[in-house]
N, C-alpha and C. Protein backbone atom coordinates (compact mmCIF):
# COMPACT_ATOMS: atom_id res chain seq x y z
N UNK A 1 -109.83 -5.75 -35.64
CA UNK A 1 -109.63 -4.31 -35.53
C UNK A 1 -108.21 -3.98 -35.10
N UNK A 2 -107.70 -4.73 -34.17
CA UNK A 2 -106.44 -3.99 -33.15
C UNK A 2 -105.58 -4.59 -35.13
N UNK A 3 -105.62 -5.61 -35.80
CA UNK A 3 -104.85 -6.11 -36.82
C UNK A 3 -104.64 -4.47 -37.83
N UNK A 4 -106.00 -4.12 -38.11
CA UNK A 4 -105.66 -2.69 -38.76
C UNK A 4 -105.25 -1.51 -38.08
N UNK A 5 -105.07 -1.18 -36.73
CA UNK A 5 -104.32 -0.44 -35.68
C UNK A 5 -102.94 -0.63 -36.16
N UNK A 6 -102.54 -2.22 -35.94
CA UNK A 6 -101.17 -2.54 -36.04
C UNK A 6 -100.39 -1.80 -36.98
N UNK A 7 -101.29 -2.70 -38.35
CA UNK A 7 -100.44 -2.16 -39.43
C UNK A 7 -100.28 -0.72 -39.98
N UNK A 8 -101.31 0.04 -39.66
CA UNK A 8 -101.27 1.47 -39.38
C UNK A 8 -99.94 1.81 -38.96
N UNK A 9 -100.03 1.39 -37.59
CA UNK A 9 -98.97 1.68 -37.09
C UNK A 9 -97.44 1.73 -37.49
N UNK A 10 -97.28 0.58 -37.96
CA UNK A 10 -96.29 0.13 -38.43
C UNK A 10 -95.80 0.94 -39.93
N UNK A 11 -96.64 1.32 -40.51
CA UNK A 11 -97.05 2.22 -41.85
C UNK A 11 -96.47 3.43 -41.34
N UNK A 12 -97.11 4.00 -40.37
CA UNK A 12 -96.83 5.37 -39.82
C UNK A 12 -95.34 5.30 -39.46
N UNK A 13 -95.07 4.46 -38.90
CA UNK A 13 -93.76 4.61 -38.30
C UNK A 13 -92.55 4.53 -38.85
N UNK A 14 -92.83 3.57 -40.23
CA UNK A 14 -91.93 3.55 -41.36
C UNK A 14 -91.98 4.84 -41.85
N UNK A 15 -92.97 5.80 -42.30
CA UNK A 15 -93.13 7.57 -42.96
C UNK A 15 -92.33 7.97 -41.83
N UNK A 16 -92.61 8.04 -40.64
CA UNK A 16 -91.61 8.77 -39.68
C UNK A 16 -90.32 8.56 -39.66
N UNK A 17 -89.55 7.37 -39.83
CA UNK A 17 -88.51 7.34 -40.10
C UNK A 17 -87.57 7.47 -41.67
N UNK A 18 -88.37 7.67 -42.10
CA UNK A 18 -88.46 8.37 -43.58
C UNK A 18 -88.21 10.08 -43.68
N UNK A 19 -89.00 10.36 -43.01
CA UNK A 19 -88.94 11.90 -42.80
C UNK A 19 -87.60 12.20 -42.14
N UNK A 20 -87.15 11.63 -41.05
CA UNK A 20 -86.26 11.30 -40.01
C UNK A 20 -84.95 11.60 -40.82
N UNK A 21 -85.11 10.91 -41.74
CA UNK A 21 -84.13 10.77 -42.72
C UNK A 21 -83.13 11.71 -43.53
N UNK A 22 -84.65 12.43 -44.33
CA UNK A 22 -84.74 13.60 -44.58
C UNK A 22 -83.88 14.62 -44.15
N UNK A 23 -84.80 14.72 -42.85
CA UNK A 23 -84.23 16.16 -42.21
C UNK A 23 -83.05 15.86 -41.77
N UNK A 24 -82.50 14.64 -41.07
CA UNK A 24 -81.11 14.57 -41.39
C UNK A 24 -80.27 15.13 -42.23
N UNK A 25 -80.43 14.14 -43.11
CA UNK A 25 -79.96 15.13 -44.49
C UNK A 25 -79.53 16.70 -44.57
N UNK A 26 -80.69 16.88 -44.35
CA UNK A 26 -80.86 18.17 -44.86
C UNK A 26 -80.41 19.41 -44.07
N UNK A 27 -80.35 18.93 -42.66
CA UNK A 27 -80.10 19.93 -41.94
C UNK A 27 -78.64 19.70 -40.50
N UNK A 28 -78.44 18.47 -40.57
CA UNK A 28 -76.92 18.61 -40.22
C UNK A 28 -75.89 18.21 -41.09
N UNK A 29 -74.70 18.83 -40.84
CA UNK A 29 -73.23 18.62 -41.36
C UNK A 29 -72.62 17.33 -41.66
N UNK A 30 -72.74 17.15 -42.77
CA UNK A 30 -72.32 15.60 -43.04
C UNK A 30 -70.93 14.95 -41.45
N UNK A 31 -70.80 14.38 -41.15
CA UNK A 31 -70.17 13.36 -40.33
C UNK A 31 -70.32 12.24 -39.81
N UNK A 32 -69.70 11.90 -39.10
CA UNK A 32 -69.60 9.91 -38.33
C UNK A 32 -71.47 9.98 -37.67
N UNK A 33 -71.42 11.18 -36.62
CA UNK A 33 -72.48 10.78 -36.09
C UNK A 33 -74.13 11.23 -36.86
N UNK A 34 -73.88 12.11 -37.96
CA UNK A 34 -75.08 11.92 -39.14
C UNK A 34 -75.15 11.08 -40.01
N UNK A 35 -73.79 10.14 -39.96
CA UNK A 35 -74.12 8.95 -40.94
C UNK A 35 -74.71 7.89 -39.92
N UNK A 36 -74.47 7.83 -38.78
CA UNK A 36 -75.02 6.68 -37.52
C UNK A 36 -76.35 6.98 -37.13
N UNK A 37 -76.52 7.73 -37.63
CA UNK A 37 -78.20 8.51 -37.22
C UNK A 37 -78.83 8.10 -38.15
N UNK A 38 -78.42 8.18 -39.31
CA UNK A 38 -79.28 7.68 -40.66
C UNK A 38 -78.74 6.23 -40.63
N UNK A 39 -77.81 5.40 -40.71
CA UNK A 39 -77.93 3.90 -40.63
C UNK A 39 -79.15 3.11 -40.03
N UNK A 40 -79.62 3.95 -38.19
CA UNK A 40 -79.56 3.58 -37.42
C UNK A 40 -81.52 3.48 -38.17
N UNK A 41 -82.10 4.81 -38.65
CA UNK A 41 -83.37 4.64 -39.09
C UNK A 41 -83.42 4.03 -40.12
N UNK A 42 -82.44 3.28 -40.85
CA UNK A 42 -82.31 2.65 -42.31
C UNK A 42 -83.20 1.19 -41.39
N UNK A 43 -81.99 1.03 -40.25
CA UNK A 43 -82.34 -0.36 -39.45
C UNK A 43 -83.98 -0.41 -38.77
N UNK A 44 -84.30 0.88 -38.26
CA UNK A 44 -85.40 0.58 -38.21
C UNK A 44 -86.78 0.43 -38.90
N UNK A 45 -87.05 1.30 -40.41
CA UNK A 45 -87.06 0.66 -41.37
C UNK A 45 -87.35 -0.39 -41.61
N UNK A 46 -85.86 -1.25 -41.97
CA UNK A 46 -86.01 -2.61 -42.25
C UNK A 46 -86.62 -3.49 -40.93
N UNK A 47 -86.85 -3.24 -39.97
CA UNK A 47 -87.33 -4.34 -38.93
C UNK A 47 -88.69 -3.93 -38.98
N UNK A 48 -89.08 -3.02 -39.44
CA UNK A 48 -90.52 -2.24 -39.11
C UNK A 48 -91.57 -2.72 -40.58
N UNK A 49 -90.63 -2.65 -41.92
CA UNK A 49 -90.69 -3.58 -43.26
C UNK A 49 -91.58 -5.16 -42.44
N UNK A 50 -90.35 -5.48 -41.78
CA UNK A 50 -90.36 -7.02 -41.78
C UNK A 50 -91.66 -7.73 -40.62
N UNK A 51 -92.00 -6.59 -39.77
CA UNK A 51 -92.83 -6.66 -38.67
C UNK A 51 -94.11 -6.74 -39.61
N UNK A 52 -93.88 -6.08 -40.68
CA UNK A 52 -95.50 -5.71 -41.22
C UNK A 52 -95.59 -6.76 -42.35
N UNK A 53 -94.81 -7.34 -42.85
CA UNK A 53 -94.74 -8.43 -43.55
C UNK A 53 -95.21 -9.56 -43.18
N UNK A 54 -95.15 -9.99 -42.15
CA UNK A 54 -94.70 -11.10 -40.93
C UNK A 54 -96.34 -11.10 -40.39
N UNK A 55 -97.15 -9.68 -40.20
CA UNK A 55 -97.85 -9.47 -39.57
C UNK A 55 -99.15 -9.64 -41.07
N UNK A 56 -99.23 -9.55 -41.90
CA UNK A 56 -100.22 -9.48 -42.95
C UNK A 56 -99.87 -11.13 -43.56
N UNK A 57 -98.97 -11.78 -43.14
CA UNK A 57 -99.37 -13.46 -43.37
C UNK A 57 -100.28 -13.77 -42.64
């Protein structure tokens, strides 16, 4: 059970930083610190990818 919690989780949290993304985008002024904001959920993302990968072997 807690195994399908996990990956839930991990599911959810990847859409949230997805959205994250988004509204970035969309609603501040391109610059240094809206491009470091969006790198920064690209990175989490990819570790959140790799957690759930890692975790369904």
């Amino acid at each position: 059970m807690a195994f399908v919690e996990d990956e839930l989780r991990l599911i959810h949290a990847i859409a949230l930083n997805k959205r994250a993304i988004k509204y970035i985008k969309a609603n501040l002024p391109k610059s240094y610190k809206r491009d470091r904001r969006i790198k920064a959920h690209k990175e989490l993302i990819k570790r959140y990818k790799i957690a759930l990968q890692k975790l369904s072997l």
